[in-house]
PDB file of N, CA and C in Angstrom:
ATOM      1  N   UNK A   1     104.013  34.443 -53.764  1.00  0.00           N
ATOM      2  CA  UNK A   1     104.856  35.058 -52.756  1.00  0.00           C
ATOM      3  C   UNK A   1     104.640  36.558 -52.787  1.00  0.00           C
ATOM      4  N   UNK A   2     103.955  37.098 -51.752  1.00  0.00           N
ATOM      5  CA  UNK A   2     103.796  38.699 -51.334  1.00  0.00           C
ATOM      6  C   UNK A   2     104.987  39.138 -50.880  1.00  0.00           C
ATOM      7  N   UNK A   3     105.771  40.149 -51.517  1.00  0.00           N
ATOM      8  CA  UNK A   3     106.843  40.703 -51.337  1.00  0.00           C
ATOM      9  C   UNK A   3     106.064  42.563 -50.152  1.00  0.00           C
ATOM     10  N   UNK A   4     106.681  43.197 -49.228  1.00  0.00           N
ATOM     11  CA  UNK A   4     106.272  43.706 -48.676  1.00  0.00           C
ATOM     12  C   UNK A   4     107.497  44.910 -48.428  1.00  0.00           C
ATOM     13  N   UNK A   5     107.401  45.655 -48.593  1.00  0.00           N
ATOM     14  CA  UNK A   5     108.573  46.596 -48.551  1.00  0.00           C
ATOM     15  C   UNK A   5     107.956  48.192 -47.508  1.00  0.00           C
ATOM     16  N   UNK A   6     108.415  48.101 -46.445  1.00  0.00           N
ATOM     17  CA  UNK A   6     107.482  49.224 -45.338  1.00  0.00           C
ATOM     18  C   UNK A   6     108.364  50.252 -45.392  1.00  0.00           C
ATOM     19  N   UNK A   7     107.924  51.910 -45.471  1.00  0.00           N
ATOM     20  CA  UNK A   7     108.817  53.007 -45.015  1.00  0.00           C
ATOM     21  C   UNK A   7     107.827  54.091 -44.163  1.00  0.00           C
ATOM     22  N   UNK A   8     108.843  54.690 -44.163  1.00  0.00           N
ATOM     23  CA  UNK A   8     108.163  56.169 -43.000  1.00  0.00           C
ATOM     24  C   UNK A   8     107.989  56.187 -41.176  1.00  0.00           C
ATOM     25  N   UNK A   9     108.901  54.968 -41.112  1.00  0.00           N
ATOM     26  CA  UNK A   9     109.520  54.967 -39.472  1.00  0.00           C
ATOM     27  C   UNK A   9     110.416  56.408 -39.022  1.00  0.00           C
ATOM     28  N   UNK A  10     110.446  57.531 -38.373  1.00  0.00           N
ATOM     29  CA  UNK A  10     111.436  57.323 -37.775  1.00  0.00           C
ATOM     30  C   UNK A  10     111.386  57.749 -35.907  1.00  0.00           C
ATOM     31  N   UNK A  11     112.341  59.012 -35.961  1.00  0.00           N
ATOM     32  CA  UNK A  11     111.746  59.441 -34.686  1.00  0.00           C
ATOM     33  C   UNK A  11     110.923  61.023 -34.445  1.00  0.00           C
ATOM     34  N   UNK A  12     110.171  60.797 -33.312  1.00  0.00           N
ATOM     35  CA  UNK A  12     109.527  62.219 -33.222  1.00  0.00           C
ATOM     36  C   UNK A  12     108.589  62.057 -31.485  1.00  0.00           C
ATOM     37  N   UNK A  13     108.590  63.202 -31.192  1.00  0.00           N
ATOM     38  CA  UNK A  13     108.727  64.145 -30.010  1.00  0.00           C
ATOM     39  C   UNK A  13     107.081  63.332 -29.672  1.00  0.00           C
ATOM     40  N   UNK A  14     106.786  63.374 -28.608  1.00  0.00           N
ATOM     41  CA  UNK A  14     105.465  62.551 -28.089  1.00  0.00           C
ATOM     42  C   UNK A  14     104.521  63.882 -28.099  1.00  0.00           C
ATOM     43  N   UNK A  15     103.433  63.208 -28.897  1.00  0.00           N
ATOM     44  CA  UNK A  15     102.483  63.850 -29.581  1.00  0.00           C
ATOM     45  C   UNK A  15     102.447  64.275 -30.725  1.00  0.00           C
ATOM     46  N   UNK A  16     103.188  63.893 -31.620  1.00  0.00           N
ATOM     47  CA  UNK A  16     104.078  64.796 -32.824  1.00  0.00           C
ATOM     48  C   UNK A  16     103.375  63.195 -33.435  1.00  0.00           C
ATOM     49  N   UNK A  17     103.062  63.105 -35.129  1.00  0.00           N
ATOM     50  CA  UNK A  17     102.385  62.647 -36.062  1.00  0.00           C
ATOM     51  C   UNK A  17     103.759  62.033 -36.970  1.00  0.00           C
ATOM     52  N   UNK A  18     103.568  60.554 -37.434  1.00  0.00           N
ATOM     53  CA  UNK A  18     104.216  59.244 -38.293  1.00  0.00           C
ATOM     54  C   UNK A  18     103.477  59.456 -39.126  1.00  0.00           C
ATOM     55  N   UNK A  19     103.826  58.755 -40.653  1.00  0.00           N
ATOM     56  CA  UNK A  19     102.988  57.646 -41.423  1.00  0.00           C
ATOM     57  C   UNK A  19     103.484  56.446 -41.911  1.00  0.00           C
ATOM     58  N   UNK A  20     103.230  55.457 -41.681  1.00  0.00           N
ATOM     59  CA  UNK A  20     103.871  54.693 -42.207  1.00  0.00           C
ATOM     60  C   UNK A  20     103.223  53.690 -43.659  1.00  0.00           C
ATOM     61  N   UNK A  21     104.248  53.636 -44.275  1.00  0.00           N
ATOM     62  CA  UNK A  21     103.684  53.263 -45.505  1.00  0.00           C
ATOM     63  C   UNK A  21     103.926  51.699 -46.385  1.00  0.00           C
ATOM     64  N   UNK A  22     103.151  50.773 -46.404  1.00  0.00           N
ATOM     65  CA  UNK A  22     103.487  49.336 -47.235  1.00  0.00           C
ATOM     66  C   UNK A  22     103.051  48.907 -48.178  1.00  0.00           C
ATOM     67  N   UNK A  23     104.212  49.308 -49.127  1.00  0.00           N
ATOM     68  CA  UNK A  23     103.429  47.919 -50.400  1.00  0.00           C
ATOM     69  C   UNK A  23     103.889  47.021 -50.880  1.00  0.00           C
ATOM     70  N   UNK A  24     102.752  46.460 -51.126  1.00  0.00           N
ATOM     71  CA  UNK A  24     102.467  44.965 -51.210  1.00  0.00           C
ATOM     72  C   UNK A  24     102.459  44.769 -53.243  1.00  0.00           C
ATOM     73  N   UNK A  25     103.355  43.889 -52.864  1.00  0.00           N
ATOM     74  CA  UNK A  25     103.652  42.985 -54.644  1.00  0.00           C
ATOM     75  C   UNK A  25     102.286  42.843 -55.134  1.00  0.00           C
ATOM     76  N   UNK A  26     101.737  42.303 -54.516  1.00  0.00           N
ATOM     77  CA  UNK A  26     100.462  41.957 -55.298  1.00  0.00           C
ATOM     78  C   UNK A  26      99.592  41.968 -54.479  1.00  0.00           C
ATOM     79  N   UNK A  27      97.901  41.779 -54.555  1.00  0.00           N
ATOM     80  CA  UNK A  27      96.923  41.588 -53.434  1.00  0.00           C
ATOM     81  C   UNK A  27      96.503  40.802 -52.408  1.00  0.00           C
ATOM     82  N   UNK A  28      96.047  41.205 -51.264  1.00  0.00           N
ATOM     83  CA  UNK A  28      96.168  40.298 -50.233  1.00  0.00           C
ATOM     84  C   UNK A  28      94.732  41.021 -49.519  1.00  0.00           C
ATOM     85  N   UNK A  29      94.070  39.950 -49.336  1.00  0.00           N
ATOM     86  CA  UNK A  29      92.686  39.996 -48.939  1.00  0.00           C
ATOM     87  C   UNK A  29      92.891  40.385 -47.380  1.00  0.00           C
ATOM     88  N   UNK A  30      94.073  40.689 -46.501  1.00  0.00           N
ATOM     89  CA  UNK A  30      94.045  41.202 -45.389  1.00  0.00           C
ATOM     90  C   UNK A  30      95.623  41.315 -45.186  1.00  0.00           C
ATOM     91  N   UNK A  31      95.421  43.338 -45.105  1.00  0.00           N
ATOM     92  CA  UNK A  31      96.822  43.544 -44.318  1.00  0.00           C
ATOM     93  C   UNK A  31      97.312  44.447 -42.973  1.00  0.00           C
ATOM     94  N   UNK A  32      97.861  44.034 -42.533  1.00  0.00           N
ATOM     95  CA  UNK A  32      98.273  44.571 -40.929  1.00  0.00           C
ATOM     96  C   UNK A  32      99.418  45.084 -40.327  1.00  0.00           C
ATOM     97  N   UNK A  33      99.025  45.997 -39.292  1.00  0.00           N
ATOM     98  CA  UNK A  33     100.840  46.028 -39.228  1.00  0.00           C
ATOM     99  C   UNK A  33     100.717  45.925 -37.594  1.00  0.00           C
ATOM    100  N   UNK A  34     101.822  45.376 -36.959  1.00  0.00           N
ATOM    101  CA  UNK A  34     102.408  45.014 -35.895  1.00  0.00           C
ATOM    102  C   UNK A  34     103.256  45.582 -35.629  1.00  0.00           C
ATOM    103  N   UNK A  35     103.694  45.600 -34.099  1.00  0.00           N
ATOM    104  CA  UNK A  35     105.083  45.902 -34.067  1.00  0.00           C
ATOM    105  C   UNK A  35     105.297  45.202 -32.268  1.00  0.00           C
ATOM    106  N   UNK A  36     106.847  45.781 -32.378  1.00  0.00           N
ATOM    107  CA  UNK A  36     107.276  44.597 -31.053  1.00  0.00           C
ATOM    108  C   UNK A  36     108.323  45.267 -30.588  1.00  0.00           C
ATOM    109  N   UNK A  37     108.887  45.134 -29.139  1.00  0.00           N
ATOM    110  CA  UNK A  37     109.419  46.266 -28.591  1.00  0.00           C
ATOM    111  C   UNK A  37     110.611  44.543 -28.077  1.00  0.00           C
ATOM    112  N   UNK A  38     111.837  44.797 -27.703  1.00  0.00           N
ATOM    113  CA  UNK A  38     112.695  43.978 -27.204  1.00  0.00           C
ATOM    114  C   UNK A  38     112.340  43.413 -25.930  1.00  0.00           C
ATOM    115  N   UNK A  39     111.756  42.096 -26.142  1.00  0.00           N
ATOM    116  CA  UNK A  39     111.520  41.349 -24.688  1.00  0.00           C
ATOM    117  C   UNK A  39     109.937  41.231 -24.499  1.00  0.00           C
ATOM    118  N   UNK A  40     109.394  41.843 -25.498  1.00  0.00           N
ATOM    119  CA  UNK A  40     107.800  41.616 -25.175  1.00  0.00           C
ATOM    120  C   UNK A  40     107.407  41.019 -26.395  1.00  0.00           C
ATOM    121  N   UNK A  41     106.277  40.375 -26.190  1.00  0.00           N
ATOM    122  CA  UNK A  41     105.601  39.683 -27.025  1.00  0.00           C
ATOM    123  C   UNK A  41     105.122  40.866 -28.905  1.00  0.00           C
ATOM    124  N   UNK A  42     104.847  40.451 -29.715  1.00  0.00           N
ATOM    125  CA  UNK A  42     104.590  41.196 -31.041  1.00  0.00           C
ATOM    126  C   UNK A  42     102.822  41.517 -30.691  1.00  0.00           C
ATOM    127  N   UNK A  43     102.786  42.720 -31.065  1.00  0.00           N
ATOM    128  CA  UNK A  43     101.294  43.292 -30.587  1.00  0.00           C
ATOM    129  C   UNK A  43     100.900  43.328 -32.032  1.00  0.00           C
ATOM    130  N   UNK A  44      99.100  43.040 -32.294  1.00  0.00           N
ATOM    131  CA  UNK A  44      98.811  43.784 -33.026  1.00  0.00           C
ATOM    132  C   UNK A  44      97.947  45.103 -33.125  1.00  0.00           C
ATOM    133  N   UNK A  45      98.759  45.760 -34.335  1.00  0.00           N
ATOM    134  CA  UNK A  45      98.021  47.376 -33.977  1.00  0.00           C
ATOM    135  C   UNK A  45      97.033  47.468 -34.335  1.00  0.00           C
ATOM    136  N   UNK A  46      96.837  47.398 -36.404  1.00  0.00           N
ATOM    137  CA  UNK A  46      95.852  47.694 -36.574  1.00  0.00           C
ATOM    138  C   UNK A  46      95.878  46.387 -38.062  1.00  0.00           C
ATOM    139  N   UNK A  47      94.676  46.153 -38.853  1.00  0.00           N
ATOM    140  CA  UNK A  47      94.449  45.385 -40.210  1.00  0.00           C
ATOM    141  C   UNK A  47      93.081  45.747 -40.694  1.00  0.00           C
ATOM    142  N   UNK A  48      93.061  45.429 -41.774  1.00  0.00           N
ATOM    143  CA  UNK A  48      92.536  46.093 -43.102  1.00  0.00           C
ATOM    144  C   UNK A  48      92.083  44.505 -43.812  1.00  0.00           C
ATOM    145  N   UNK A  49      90.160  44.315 -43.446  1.00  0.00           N
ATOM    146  CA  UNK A  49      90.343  43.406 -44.707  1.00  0.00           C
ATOM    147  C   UNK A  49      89.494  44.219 -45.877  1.00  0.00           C
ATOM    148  N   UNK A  50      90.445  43.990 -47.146  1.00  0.00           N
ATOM    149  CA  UNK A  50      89.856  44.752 -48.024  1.00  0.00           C
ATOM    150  C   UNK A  50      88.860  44.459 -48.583  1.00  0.00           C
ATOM    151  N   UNK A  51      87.787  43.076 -48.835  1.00  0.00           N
ATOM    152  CA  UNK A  51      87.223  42.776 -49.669  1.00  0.00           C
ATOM    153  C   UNK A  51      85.573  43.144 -48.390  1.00  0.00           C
ATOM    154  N   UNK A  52      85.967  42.946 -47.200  1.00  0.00           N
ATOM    155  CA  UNK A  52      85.205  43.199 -46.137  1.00  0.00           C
ATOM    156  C   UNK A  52      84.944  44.512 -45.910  1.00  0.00           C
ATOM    157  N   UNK A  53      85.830  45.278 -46.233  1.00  0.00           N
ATOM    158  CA  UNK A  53      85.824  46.680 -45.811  1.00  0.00           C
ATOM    159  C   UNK A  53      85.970  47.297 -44.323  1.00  0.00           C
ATOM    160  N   UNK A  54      86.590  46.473 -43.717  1.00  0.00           N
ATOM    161  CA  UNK A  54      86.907  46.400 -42.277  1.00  0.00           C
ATOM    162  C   UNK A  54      87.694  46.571 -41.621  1.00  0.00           C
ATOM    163  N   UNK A  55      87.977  47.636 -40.617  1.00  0.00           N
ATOM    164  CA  UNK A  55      89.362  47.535 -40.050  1.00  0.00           C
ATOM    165  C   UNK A  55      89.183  47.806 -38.504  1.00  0.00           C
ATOM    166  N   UNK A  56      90.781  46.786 -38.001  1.00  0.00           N
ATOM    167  CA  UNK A  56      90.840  46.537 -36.496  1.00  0.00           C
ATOM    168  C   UNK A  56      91.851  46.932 -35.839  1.00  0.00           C
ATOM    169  N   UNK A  57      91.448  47.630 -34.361  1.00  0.00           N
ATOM    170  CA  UNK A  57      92.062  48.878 -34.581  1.00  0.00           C
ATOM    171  C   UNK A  57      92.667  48.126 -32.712  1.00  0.00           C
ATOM    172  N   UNK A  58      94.244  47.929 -32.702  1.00  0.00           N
ATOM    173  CA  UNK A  58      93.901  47.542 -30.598  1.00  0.00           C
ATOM    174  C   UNK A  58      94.108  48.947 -30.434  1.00  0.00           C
ATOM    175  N   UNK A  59      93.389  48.468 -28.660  1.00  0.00           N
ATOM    176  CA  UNK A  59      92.851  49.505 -27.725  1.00  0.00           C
ATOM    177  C   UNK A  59      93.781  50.418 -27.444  1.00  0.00           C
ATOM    178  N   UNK A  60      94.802  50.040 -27.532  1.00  0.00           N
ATOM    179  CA  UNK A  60      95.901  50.784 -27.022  1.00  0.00           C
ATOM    180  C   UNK A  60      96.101  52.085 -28.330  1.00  0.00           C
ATOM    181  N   UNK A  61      95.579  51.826 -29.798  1.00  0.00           N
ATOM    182  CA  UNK A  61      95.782  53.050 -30.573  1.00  0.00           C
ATOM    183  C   UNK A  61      94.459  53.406 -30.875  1.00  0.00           C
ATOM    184  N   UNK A  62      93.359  52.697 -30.449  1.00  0.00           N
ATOM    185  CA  UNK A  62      91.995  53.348 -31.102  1.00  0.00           C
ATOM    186  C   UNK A  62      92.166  54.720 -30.657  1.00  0.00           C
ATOM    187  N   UNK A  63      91.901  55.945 -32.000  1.00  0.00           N
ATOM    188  CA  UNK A  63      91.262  57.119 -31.909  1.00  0.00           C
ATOM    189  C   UNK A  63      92.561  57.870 -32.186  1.00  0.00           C
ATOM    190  N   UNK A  64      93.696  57.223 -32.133  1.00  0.00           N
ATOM    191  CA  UNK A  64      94.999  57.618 -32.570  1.00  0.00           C
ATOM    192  C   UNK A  64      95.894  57.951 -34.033  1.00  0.00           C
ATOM    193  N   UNK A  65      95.443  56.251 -33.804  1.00  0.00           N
ATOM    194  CA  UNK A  65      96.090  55.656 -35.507  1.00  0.00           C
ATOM    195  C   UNK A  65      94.645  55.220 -36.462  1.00  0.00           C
ATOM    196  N   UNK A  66      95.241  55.305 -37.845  1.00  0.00           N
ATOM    197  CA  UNK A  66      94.001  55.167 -38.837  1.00  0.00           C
ATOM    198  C   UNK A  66      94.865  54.375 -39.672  1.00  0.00           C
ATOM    199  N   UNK A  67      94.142  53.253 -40.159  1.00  0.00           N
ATOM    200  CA  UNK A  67      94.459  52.420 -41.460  1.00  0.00           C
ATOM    201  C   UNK A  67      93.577  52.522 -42.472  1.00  0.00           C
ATOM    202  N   UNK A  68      94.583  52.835 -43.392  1.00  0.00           N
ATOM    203  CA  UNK A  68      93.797  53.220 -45.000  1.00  0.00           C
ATOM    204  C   UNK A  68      94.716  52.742 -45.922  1.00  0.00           C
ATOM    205  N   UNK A  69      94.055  52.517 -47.292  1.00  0.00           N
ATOM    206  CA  UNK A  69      94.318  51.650 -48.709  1.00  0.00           C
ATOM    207  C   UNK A  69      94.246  52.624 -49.657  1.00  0.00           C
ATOM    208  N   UNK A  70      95.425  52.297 -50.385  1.00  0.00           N
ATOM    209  CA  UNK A  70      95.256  52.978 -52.335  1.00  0.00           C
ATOM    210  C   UNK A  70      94.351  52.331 -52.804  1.00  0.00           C
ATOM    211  N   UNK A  71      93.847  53.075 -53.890  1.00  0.00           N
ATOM    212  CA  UNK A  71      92.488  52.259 -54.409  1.00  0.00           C
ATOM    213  C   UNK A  71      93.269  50.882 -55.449  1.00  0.00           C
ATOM    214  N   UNK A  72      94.250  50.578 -55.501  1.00  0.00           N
ATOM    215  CA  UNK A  72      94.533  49.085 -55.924  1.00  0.00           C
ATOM    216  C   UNK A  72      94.533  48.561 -55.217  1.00  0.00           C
ATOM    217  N   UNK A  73      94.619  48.998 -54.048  1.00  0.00           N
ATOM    218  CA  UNK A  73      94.404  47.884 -52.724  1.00  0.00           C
ATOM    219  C   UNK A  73      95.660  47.211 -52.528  1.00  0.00           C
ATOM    220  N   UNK A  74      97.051  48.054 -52.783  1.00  0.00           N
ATOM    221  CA  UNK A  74      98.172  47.281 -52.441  1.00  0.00           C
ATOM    222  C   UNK A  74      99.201  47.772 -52.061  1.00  0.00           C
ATOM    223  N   UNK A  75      98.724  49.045 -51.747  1.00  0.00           N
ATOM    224  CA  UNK A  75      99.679  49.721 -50.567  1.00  0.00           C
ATOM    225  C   UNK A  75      98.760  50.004 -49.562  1.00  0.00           C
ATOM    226  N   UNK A  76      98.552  49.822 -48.356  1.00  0.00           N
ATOM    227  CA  UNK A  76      98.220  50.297 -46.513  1.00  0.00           C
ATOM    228  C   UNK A  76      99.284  51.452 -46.114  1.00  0.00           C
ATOM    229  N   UNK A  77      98.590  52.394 -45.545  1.00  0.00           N
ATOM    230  CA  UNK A  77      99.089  53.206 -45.158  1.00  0.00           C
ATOM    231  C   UNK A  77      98.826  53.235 -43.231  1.00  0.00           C
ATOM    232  N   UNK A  78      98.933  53.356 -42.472  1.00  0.00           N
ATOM    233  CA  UNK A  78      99.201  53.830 -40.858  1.00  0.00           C
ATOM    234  C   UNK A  78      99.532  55.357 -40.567  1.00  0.00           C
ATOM    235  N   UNK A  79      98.402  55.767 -40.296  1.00  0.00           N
ATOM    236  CA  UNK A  79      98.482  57.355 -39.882  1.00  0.00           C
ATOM    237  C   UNK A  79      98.730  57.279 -38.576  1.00  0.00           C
ATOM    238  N   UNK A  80      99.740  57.687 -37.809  1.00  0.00           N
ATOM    239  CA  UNK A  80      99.969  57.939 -36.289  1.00  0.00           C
ATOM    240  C   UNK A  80     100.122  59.349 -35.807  1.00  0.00           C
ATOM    241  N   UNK A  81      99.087  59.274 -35.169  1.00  0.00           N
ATOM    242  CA  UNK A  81      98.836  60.483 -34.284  1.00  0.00           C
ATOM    243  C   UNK A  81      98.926  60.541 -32.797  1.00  0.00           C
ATOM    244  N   UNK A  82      99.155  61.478 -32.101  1.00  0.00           N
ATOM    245  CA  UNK A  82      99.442  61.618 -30.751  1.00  0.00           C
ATOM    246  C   UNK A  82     100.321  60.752 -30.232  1.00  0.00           C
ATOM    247  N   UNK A  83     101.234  60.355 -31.224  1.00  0.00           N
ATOM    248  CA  UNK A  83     102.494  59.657 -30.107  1.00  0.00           C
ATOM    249  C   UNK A  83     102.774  59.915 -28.704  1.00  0.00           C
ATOM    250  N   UNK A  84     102.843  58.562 -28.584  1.00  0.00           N
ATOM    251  CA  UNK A  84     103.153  58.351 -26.990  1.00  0.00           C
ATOM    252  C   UNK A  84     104.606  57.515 -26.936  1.00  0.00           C
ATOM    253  N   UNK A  85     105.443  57.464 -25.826  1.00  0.00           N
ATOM    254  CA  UNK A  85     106.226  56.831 -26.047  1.00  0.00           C
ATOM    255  C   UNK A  85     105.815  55.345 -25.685  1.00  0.00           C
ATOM    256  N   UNK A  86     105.406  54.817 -25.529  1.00  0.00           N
ATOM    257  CA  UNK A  86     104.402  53.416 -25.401  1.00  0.00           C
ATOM    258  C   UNK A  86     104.546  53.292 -26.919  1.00  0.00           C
ATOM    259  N   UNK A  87     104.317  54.157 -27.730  1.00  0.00           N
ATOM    260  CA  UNK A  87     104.178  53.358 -29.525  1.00  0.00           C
ATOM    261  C   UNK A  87     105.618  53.293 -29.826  1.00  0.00           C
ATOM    262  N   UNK A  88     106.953  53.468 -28.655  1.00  0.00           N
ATOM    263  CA  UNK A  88     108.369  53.328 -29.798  1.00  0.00           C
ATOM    264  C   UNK A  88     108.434  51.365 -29.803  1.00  0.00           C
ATOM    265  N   UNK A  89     108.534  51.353 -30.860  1.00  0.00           N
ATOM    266  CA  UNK A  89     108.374  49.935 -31.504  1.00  0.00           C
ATOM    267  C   UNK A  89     109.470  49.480 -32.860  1.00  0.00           C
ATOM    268  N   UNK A  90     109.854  48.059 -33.548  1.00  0.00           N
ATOM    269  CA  UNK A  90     109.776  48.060 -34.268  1.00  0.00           C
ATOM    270  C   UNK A  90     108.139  47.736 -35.161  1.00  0.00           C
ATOM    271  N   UNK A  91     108.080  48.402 -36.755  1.00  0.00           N
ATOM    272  CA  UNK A  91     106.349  48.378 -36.815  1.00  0.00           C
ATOM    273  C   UNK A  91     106.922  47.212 -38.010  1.00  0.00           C
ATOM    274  N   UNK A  92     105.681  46.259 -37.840  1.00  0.00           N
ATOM    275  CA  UNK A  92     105.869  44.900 -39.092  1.00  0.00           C
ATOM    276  C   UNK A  92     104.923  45.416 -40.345  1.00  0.00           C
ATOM    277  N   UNK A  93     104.904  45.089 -40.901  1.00  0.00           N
ATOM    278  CA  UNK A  93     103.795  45.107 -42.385  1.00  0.00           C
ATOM    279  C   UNK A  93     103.653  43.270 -41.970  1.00  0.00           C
ATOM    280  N   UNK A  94     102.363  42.930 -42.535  1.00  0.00           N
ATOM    281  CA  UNK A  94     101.992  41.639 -42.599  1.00  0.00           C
ATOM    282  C   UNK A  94     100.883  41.322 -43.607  1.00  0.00           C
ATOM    283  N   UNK A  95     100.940  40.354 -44.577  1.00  0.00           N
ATOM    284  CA  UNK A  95     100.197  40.262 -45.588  1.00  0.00           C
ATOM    285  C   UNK A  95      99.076  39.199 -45.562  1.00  0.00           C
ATOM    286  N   UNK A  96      97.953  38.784 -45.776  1.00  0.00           N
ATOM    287  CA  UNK A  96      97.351  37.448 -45.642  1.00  0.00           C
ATOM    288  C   UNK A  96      96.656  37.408 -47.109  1.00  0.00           C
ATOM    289  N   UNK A  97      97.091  36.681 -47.624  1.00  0.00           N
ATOM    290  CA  UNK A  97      96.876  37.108 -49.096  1.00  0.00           C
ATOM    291  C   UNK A  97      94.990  36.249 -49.037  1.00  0.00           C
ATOM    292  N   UNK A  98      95.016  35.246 -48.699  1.00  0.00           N
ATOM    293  CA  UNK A  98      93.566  34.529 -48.604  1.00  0.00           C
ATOM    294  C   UNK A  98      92.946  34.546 -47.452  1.00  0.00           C
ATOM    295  N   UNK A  99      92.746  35.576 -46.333  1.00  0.00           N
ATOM    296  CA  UNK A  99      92.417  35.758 -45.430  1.00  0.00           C
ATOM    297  C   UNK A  99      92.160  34.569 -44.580  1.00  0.00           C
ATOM    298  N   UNK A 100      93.179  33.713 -44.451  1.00  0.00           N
ATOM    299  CA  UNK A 100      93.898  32.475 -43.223  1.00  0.00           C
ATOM    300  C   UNK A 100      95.185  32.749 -42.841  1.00  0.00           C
ATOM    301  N   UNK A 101      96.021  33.717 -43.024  1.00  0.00           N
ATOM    302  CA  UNK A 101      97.278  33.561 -42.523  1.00  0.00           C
ATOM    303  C   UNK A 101      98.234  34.671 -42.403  1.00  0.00           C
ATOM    304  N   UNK A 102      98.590  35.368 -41.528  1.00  0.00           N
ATOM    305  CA  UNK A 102      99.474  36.469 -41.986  1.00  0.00           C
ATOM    306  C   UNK A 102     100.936  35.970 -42.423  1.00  0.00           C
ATOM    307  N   UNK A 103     101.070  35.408 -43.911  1.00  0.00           N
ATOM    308  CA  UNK A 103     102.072  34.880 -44.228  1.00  0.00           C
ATOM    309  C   UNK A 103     103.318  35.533 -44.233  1.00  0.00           C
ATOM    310  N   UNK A 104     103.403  36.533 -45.290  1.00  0.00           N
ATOM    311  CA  UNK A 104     104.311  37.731 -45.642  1.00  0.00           C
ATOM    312  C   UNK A 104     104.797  38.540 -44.786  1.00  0.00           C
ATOM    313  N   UNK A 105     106.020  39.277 -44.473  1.00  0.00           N
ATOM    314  CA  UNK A 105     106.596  40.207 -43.446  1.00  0.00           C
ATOM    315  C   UNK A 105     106.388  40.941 -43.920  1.00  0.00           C
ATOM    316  N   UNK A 106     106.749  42.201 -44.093  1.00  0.00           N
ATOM    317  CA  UNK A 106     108.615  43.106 -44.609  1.00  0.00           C
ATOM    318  C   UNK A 106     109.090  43.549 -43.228  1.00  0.00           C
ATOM    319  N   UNK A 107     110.212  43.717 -43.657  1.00  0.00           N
ATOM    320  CA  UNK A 107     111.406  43.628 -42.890  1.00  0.00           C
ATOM    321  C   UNK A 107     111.455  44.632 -41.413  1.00  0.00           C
ATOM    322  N   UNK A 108     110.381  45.977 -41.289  1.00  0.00           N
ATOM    323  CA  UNK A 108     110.333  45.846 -40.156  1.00  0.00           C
ATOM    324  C   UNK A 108     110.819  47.915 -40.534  1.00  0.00           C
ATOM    325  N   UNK A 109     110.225  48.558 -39.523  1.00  0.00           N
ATOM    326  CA  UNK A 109     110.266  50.251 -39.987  1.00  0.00           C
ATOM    327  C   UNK A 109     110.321  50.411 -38.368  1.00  0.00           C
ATOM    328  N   UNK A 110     111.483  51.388 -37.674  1.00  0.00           N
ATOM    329  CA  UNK A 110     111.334  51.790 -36.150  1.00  0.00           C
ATOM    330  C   UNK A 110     110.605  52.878 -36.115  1.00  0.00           C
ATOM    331  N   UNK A 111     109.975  53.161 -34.698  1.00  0.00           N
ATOM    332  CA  UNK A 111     109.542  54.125 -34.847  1.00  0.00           C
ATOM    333  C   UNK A 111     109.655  54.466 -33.101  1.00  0.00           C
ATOM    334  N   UNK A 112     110.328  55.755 -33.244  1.00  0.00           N
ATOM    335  CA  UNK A 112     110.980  55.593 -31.695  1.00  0.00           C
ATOM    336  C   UNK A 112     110.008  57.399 -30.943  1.00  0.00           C
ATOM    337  N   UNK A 113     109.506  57.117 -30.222  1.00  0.00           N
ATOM    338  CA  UNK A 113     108.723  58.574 -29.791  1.00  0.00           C
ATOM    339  C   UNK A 113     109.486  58.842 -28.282  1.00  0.00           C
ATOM    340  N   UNK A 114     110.141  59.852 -28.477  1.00  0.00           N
ATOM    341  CA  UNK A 114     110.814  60.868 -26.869  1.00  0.00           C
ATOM    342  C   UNK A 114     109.844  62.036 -26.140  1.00  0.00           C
TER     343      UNK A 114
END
């Protein structure tokens, strides 16, 4: 069981810079973060597989946001840049510990851009 604990939501002025930060209990061969706005479907933003060295970035933040790893590989970090208000969201952490499943949550970091 991947325990997932996310911080560094809050609010800030459009164009103005987040980070958001998750770690993870133990290792997980792919992690991601999402987020979902009331009434729309859960998007994904960006994921990290670590053993691949790979990360996927949607269109909507390429060139924006950056996903990066501690070298234990068990905290992901989310650099957000150039907020738009299009990114106010709640943001998910998501864990796939054997790269089949985004099993694991945590509980969910807002991030509201005016």
């Amino acid at each position: 069981h991947v325990q997932l604990v996310e911080s560094g939501g809050g609010s800030v002025q459009a164009g103005g810079s987040l980070r958001l930060s998750c770690a993870a209990s133990q290792y997980a061969v792919c992690m991601a973060w999402f987020r979902q706005t009331p009434g729309k479907e859960r998007e994904g933003v960006a994921a990290i597989h670590i053993s691949a060295r790979t990360t996927y970035y949607a269109s909507s933040v390429k060139g924006r946001f950056t996903l990066s790893r501690d070298n234990a590989n068990i905290t992901v970090y989310l650099q957000m840049n150039s907020l738009k208000p299009e990114d106010t969201a709640m943001y998910y952490c998501a864990a796939d510990p054997q790269g089949t499943d985004y099993a694991y949550w945590g509980q969910g970091t807002q991030v509201t851009v005016s």
